[in-house]
PDB file of N, CA and C in Angstrom:
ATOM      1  N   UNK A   1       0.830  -1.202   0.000  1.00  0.00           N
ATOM      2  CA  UNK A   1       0.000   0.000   0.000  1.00  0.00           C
ATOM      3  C   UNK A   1       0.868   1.256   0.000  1.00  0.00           C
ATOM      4  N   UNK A   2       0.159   2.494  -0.391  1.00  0.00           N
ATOM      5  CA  UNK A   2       0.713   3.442  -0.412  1.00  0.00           C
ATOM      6  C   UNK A   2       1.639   4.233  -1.428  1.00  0.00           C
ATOM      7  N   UNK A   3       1.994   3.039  -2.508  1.00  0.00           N
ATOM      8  CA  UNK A   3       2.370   3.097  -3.758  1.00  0.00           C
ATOM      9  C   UNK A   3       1.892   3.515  -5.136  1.00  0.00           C
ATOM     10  N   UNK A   4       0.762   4.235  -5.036  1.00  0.00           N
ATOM     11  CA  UNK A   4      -0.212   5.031  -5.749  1.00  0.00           C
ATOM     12  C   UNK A   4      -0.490   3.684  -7.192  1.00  0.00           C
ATOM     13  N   UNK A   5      -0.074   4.165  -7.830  1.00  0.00           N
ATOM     14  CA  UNK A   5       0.323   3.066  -9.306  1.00  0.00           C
ATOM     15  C   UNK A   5       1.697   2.638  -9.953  1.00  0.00           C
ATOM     16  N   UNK A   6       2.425   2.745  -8.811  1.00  0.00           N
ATOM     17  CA  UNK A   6       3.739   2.029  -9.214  1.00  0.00           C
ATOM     18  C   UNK A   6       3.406   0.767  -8.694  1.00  0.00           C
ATOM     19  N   UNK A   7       2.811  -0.440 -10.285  1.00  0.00           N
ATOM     20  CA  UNK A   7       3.179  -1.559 -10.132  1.00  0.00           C
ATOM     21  C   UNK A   7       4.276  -2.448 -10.539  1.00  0.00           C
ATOM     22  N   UNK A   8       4.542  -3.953 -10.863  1.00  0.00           N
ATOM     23  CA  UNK A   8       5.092  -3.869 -11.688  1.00  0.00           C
ATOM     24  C   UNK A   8       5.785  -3.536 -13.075  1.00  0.00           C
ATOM     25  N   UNK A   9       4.684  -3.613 -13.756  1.00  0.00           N
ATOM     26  CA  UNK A   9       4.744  -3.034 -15.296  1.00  0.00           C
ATOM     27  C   UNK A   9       5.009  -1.762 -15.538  1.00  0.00           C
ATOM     28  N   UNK A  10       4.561  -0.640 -14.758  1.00  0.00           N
ATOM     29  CA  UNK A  10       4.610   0.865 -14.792  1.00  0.00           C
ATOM     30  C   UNK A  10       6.068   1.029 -14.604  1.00  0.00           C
ATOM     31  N   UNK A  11       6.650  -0.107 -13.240  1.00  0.00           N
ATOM     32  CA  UNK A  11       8.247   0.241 -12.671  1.00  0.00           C
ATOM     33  C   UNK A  11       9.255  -0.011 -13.946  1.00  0.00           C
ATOM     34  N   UNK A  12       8.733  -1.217 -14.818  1.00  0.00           N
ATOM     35  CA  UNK A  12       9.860  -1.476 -16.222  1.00  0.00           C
ATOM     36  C   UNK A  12       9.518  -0.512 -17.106  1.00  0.00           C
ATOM     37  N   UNK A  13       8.939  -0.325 -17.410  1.00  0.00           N
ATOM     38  CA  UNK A  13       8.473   0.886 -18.676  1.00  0.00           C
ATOM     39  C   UNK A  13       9.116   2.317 -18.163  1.00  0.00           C
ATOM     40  N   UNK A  14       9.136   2.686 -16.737  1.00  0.00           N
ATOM     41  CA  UNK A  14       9.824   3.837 -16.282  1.00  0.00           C
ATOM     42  C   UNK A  14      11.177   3.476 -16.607  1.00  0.00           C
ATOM     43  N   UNK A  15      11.630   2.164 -16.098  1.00  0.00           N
ATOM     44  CA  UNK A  15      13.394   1.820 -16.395  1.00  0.00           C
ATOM     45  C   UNK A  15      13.552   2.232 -18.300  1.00  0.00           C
ATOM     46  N   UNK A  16      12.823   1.547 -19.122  1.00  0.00           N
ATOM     47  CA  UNK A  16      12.984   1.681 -20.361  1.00  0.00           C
ATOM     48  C   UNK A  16      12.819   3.353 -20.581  1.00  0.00           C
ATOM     49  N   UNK A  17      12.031   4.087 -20.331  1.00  0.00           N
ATOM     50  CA  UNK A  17      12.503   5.315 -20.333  1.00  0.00           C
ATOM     51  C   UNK A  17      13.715   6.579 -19.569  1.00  0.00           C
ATOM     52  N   UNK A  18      14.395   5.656 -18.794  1.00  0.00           N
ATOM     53  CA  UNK A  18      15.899   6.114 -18.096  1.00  0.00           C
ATOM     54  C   UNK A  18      16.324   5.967 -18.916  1.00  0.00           C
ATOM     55  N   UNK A  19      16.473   4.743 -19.626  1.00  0.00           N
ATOM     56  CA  UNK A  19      17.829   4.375 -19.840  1.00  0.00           C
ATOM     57  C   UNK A  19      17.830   4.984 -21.379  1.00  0.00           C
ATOM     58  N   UNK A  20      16.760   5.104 -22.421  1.00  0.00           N
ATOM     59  CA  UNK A  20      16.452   6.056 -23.174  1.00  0.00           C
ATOM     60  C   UNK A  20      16.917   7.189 -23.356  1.00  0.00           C
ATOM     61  N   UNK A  21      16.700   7.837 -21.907  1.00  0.00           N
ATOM     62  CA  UNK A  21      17.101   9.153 -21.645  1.00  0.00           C
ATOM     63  C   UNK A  21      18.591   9.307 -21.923  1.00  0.00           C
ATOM     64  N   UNK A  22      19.070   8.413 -20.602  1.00  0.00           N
ATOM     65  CA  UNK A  22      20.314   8.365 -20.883  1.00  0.00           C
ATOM     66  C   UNK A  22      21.289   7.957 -22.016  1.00  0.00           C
ATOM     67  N   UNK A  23      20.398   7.699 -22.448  1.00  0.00           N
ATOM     68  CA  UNK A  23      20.937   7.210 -23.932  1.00  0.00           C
ATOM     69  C   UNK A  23      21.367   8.313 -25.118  1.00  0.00           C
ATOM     70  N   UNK A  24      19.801   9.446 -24.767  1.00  0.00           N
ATOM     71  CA  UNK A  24      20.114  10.504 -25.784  1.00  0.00           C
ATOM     72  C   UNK A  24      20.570  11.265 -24.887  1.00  0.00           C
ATOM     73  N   UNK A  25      21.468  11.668 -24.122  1.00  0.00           N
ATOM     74  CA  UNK A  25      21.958  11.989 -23.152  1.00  0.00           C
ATOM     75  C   UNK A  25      23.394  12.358 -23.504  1.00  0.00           C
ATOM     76  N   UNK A  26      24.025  10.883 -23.714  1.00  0.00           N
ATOM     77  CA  UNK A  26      25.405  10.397 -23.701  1.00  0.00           C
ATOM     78  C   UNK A  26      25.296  10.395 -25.887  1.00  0.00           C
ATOM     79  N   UNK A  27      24.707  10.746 -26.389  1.00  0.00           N
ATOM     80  CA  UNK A  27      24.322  10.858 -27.410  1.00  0.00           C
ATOM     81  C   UNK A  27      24.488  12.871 -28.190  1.00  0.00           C
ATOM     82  N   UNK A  28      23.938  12.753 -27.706  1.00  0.00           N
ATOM     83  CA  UNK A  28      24.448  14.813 -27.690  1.00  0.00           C
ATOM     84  C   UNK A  28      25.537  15.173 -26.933  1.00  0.00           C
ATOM     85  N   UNK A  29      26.037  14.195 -26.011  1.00  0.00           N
ATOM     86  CA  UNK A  29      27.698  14.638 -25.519  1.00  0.00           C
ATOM     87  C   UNK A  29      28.861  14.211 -26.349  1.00  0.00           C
ATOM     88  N   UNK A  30      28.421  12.742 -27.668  1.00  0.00           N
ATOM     89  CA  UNK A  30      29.077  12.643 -28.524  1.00  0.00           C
ATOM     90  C   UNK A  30      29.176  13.572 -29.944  1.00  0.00           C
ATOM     91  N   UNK A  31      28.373  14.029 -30.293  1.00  0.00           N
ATOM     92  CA  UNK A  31      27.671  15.091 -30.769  1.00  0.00           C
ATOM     93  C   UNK A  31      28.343  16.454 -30.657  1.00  0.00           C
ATOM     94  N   UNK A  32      28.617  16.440 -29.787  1.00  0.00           N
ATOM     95  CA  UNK A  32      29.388  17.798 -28.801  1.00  0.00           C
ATOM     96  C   UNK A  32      30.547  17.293 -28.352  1.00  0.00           C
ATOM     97  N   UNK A  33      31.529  16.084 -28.722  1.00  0.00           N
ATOM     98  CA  UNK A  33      32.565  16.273 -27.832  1.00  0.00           C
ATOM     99  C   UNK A  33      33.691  16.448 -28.872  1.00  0.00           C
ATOM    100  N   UNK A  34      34.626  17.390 -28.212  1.00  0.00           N
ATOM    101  CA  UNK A  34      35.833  18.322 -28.664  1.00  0.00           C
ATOM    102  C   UNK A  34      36.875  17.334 -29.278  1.00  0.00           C
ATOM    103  N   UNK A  35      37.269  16.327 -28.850  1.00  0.00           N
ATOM    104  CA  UNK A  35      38.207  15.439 -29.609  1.00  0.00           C
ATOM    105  C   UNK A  35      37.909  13.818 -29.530  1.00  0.00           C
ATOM    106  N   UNK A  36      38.701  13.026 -30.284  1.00  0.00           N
ATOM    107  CA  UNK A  36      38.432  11.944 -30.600  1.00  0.00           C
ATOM    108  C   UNK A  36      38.375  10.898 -28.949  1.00  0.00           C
ATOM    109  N   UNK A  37      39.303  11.557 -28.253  1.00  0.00           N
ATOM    110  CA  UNK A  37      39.689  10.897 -27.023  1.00  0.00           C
ATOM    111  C   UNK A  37      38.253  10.447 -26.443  1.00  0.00           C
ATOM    112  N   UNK A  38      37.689  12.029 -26.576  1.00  0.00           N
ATOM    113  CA  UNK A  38      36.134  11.863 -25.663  1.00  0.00           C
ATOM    114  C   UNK A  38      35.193  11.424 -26.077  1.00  0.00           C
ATOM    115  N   UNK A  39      35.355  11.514 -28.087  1.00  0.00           N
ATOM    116  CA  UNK A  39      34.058  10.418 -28.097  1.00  0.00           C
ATOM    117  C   UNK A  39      34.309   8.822 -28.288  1.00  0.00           C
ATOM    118  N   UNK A  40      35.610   8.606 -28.288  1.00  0.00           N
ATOM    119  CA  UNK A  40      35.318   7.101 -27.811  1.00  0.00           C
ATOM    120  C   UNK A  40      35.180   6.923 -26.501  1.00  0.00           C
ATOM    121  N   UNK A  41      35.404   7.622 -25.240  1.00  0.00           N
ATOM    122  CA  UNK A  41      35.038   7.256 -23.781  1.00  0.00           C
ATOM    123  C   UNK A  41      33.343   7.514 -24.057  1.00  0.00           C
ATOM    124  N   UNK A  42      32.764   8.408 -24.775  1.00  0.00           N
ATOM    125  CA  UNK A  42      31.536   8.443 -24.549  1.00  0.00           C
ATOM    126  C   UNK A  42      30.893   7.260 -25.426  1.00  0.00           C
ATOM    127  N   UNK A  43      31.518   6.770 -26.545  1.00  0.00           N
ATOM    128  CA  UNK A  43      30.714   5.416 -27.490  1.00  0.00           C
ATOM    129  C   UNK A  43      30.659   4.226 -26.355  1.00  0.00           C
ATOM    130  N   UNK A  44      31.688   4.330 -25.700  1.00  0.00           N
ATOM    131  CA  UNK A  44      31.512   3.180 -24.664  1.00  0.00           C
ATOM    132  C   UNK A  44      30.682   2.846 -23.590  1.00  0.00           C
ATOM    133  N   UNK A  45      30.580   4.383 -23.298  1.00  0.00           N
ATOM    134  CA  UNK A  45      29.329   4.355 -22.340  1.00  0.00           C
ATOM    135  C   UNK A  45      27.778   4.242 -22.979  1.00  0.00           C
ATOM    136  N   UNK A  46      27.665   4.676 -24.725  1.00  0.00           N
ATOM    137  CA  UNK A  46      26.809   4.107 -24.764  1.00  0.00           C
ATOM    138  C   UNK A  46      26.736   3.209 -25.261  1.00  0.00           C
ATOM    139  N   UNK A  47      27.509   2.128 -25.803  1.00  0.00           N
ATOM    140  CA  UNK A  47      27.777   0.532 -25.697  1.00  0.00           C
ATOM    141  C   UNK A  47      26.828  -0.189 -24.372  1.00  0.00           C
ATOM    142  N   UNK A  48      27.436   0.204 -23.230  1.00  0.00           N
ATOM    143  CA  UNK A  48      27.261  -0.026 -21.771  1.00  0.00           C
ATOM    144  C   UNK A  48      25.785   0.099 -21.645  1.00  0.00           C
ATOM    145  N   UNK A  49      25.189   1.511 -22.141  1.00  0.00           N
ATOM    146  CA  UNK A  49      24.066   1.622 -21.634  1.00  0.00           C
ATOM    147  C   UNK A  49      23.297   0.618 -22.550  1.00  0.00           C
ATOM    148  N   UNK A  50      23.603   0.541 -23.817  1.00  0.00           N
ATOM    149  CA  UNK A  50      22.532  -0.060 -24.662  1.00  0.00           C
ATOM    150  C   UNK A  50      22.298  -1.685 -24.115  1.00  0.00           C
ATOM    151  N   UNK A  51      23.224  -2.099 -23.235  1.00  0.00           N
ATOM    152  CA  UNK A  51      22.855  -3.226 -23.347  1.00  0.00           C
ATOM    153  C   UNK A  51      21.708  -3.413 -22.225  1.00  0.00           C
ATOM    154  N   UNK A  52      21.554  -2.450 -21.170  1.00  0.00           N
ATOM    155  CA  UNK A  52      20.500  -2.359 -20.428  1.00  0.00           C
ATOM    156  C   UNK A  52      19.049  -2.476 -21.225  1.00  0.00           C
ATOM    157  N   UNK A  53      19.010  -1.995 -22.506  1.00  0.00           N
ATOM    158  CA  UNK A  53      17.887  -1.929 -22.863  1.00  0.00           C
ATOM    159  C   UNK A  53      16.893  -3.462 -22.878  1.00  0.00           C
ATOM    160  N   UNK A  54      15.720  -3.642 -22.585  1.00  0.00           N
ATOM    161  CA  UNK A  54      15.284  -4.432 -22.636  1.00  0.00           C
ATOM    162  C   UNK A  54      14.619  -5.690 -23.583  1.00  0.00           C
ATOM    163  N   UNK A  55      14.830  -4.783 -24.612  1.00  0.00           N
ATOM    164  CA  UNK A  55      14.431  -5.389 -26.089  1.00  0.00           C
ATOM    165  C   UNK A  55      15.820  -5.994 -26.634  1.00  0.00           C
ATOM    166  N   UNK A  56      16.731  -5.549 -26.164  1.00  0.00           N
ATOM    167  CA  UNK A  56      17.719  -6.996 -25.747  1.00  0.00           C
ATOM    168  C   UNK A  56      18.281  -7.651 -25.020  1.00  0.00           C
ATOM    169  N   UNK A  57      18.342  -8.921 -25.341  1.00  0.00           N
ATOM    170  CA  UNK A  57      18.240  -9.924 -24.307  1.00  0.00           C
ATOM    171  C   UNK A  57      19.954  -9.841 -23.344  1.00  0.00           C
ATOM    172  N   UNK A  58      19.567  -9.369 -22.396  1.00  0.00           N
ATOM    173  CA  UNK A  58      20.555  -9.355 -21.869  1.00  0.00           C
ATOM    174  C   UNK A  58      20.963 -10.578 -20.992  1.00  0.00           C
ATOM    175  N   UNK A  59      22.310 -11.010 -20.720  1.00  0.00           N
ATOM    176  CA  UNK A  59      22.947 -11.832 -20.186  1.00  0.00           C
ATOM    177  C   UNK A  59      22.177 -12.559 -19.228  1.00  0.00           C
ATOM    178  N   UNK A  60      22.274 -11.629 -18.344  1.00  0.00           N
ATOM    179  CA  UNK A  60      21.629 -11.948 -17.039  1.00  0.00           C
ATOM    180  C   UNK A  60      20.128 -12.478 -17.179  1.00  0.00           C
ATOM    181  N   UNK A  61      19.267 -12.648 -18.124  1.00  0.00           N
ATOM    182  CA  UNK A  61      18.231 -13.259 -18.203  1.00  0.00           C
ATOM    183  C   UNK A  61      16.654 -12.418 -17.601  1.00  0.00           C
ATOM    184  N   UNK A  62      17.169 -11.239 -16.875  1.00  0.00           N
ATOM    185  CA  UNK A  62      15.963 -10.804 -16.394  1.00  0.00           C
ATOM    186  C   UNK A  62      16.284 -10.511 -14.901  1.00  0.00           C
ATOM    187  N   UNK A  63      17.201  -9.894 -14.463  1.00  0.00           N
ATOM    188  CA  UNK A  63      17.000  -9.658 -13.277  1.00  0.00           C
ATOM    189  C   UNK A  63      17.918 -10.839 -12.307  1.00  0.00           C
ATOM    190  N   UNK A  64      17.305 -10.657 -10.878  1.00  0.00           N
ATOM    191  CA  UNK A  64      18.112 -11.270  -9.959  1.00  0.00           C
ATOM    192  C   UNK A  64      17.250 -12.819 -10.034  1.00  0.00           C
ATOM    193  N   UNK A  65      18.766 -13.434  -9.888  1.00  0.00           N
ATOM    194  CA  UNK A  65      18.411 -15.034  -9.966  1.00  0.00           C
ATOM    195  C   UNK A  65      18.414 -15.724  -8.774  1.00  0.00           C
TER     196      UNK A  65
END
């Protein structure tokens, strides 16, 4: 109780829109970054993030096992 409408389903669909975010995020900092150094530290991070996304299957299978 007390959780208004954060159920399950609402809580993944909010994650899929973080990581989105962060996605176009780290996306306009590549976009914007001054030398080559910084946009490969930033391709990596979004390497990193993309694999969070849920529409692929990530390693871990879904969470805690």
């Amino acid at each position: 109780m007390g959780y208004g409408n954060l159920d399950k389903p609402v809580h993944k669909s909010g994650r899929v829109g973080f990581v989105e975010g962060r996605l176009n995020e780290l996306r306009r900092r590549w976009e914007n970054a001054a030398d080559e150094r910084e946009k490969s530290e930033v391709s990596e991070q979004i390497r990193e993030w993309q694999s969070f996304r849920p529409d692929r299957s990530a390693p871990s299978g879904g969470g805690r096992s």
